[in-house]
Protein backbone atom coordinates (compact mmCIF):
# COMPACT_ATOMS: atom_id res chain seq x y z
CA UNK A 1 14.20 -3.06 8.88
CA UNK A 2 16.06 -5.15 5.85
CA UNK A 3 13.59 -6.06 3.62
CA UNK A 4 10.38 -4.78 4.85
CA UNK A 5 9.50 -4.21 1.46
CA UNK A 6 8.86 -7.86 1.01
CA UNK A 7 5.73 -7.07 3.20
CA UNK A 8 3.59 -4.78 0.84
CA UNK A 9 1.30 -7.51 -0.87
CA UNK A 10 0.27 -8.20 2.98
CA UNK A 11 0.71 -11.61 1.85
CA UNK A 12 2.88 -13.92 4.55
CA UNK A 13 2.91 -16.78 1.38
CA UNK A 14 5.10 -14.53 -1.08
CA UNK A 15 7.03 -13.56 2.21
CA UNK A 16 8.18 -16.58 3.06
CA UNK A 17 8.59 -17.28 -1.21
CA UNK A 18 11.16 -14.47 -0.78
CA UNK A 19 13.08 -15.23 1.69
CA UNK A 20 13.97 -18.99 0.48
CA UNK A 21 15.01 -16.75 -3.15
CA UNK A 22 17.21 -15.06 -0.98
CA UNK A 23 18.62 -17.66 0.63
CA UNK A 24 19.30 -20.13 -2.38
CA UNK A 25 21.00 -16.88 -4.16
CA UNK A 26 23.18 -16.18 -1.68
CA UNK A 27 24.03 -19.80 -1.39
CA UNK A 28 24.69 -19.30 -5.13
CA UNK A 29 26.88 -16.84 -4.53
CA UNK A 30 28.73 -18.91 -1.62
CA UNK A 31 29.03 -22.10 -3.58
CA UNK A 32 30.07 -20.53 -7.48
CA UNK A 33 32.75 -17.47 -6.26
CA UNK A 34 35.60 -19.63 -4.45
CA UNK A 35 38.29 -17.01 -2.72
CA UNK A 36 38.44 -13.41 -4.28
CA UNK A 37 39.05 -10.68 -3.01
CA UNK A 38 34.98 -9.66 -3.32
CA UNK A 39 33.72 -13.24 -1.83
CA UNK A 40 33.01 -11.28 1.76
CA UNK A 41 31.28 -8.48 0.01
CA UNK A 42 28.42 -10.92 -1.12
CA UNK A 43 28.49 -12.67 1.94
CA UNK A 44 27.46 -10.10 3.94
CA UNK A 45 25.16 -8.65 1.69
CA UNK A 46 23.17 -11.79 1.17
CA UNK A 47 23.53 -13.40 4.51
CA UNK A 48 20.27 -13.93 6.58
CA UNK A 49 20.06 -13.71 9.96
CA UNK A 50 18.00 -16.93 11.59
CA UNK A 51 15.49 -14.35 13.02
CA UNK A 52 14.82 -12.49 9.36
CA UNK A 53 11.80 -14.32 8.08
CA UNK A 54 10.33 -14.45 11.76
CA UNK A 55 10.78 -10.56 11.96
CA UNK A 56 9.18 -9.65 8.69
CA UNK A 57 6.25 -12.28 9.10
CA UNK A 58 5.37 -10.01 12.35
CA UNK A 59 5.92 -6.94 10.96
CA UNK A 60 3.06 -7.88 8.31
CA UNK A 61 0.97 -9.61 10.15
CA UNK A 62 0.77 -5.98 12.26
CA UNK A 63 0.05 -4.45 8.83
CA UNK A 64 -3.10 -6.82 8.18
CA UNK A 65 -4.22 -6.14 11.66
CA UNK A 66 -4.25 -2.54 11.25
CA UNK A 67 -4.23 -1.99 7.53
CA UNK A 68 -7.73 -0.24 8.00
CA UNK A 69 -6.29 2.74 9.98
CA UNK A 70 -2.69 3.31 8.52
CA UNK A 71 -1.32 4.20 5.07
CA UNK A 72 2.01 2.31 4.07
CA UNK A 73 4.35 3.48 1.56
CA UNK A 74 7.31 0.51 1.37
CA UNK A 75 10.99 1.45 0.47
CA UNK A 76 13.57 -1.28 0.38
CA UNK A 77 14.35 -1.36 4.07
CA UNK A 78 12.30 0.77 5.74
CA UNK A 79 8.47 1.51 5.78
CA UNK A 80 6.31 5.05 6.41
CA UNK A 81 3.50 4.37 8.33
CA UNK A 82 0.58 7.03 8.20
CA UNK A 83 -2.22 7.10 10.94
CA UNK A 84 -4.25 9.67 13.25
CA UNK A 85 -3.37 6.94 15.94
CA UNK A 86 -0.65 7.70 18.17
CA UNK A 87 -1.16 4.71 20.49
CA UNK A 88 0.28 2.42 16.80
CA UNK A 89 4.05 4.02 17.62
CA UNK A 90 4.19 2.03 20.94
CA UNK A 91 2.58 -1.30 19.43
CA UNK A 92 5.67 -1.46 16.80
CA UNK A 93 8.34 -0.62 19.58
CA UNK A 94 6.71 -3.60 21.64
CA UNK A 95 7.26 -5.82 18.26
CA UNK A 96 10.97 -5.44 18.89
CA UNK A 97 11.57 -6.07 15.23
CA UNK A 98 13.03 -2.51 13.72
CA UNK A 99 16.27 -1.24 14.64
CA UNK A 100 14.95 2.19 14.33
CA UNK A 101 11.84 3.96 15.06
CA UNK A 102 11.19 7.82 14.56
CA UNK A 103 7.76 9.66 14.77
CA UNK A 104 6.49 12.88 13.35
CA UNK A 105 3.65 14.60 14.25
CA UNK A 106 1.21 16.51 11.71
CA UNK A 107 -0.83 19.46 12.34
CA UNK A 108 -3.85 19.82 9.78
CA UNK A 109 -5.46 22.90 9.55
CA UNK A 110 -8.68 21.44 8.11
CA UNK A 111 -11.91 19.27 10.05
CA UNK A 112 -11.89 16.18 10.57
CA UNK A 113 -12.84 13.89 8.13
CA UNK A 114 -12.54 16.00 5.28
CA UNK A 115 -9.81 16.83 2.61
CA UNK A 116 -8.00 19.54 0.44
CA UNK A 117 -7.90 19.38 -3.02
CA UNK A 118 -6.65 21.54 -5.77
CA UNK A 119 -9.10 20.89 -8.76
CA UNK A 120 -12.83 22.66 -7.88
CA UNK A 121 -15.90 21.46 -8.46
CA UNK A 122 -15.60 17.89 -6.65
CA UNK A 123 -17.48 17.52 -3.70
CA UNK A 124 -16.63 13.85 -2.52
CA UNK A 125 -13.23 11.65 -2.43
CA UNK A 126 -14.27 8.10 -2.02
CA UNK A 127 -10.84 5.64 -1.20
CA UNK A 128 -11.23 2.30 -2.63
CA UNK A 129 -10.35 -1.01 -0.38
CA UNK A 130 -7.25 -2.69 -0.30
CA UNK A 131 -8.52 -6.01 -2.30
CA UNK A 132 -8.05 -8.50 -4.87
CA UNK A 133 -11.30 -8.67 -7.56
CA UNK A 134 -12.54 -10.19 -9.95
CA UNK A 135 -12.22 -9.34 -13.92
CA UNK A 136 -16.13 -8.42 -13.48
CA UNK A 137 -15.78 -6.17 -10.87
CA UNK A 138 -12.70 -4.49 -12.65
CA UNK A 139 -14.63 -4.81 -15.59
CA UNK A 140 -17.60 -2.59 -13.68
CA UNK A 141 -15.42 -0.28 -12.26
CA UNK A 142 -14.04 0.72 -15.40
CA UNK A 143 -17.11 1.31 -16.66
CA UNK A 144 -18.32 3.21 -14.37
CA UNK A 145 -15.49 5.38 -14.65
CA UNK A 146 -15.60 5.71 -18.10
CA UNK A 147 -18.84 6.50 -18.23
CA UNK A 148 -18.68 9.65 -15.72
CA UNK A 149 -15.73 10.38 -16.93
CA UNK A 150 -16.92 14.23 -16.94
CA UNK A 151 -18.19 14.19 -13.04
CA UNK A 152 -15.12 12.41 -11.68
CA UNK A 153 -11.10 12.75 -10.97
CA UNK A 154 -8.97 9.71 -10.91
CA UNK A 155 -5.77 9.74 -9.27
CA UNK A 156 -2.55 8.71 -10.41
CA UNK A 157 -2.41 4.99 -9.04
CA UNK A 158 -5.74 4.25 -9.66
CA UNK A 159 -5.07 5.76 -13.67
CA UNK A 160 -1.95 2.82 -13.80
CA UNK A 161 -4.25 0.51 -12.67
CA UNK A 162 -6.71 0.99 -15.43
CA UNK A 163 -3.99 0.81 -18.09
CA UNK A 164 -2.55 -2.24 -16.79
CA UNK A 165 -1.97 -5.25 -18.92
CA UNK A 166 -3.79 -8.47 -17.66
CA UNK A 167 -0.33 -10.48 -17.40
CA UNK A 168 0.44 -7.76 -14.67
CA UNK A 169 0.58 -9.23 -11.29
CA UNK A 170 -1.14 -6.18 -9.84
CA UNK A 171 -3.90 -6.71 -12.70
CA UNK A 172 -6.79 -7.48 -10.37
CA UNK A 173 -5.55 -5.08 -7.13
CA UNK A 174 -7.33 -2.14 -5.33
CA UNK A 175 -4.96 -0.21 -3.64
CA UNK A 176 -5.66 1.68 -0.72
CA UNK A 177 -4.81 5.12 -1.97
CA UNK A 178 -6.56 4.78 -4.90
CA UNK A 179 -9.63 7.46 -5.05
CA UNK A 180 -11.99 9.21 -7.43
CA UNK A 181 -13.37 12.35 -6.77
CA UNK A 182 -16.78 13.04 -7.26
CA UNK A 183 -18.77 15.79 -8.57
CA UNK A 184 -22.39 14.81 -6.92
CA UNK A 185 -23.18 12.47 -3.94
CA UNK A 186 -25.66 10.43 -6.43
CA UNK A 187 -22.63 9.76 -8.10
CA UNK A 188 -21.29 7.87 -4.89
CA UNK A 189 -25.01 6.05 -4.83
CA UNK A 190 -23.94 4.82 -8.31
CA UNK A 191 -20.43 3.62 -7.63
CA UNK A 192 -22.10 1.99 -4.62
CA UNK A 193 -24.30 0.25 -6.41
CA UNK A 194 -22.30 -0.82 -9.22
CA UNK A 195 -19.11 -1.93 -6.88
CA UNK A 196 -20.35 -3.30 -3.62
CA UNK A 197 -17.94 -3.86 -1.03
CA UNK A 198 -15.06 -1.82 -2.55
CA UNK A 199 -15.52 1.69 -1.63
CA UNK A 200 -13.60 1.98 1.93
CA UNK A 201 -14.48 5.34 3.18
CA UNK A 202 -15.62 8.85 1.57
CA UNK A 203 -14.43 12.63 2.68
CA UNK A 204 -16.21 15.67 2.01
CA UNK A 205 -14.05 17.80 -0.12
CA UNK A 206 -12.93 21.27 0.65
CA UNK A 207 -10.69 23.98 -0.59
CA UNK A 208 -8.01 26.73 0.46
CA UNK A 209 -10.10 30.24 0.76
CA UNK A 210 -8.81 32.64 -1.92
């Protein structure tokens, strides 16, 4: 789909903010380069079909619907959708928006509602919710982590987020996929209590038999 990507802040506003960018540029294009050789080159890369910002406004409003039971990783023009779902497959054929649809099916070796990790001694992964917060409650999280910083694994997204700059746009942003890991469940009492609202779900933690 052209420009999914445009859909991965969820937000139909900056969607519709891209679009009309894309539109004046390539009317930049149209109205600066008269004749050339080239001219059709950048017309057809920058033209937009009338049903483009319908499509994509859609497409991410079926995100927001179900953005509690899939994982999205956005490329340019297409979009990886991650779920234990099957039924989701047939709800984005009958949006009739993607040229081109292709499923793959994962066997996990492992019980349900648990995960594998590599580093030992954690016991619980807790996923934080896909949310905008406040400098308080980034303020709190941050403290919390630094404080347990002995009992707990960050991953890599959630370690970018903590080093962010606050003229970042993605400065007060929970991503889905962020996660710590978690040495104790009291610890997960703690986070609880310190950051209401933003823990999504928690796995119990396992590990490959040696």
């Amino acid at each position: 789909m052209p420009w999914v990507e445009a859909c991965k802040s969820l937000d139909p506003d900056r969607i519709k903010h891209l679009v009309e960018m894309w539109d004046s540029h390539s009317h930049y294009r149209k109205k600066i380069n008269f004749g050339g050789s080239w001219r059709n080159k950048w017309d057809d890369e920058y033209y937009l079909p009338e049903e483009f910002e319908p499509n994509l406004l859609v497409a991410n409003q079926w995100f927001i619907d179900n953005v509690q039971d899939v994982k999205l990783q956005f490329f340019r023009d297409r979009v990886f959708i991650y779920t234990n779902n099957s039924k989701h497959f047939n709800e984005l054929a009958e949006l009739n928006v993607y040229n081109t649809l292709h499923i793959t099916e994962v066997s996990l070796d492992r019980p349900r509602g648990t995960v594998k990790a590599r580093y030992p001694g954690f016991l619980i992964r807790a996923y934080f919710r896909p949310t905008h917060i406040t400098q308080s409650q980034r303020d709190t999280l941050i403290n919390f982590i630094n404080t347990n910083e002995a009992d707990i694994r960050t991953n890599v997204g959630l370690e970018r987020f903590i080093s962010l700059t606050p003229n970042k746009y993605t400065y007060l942003t929970l991503r889905d996929y962020f996660f710590v890991d978690l040495r104790e469940e009291k610890l997960l009492s703690v986070l609880e209590l310190m950051c209401p609202g933003l823990v999504r779900k928690t796995m119990d933690i396992i590990y490959e038999d040696k």
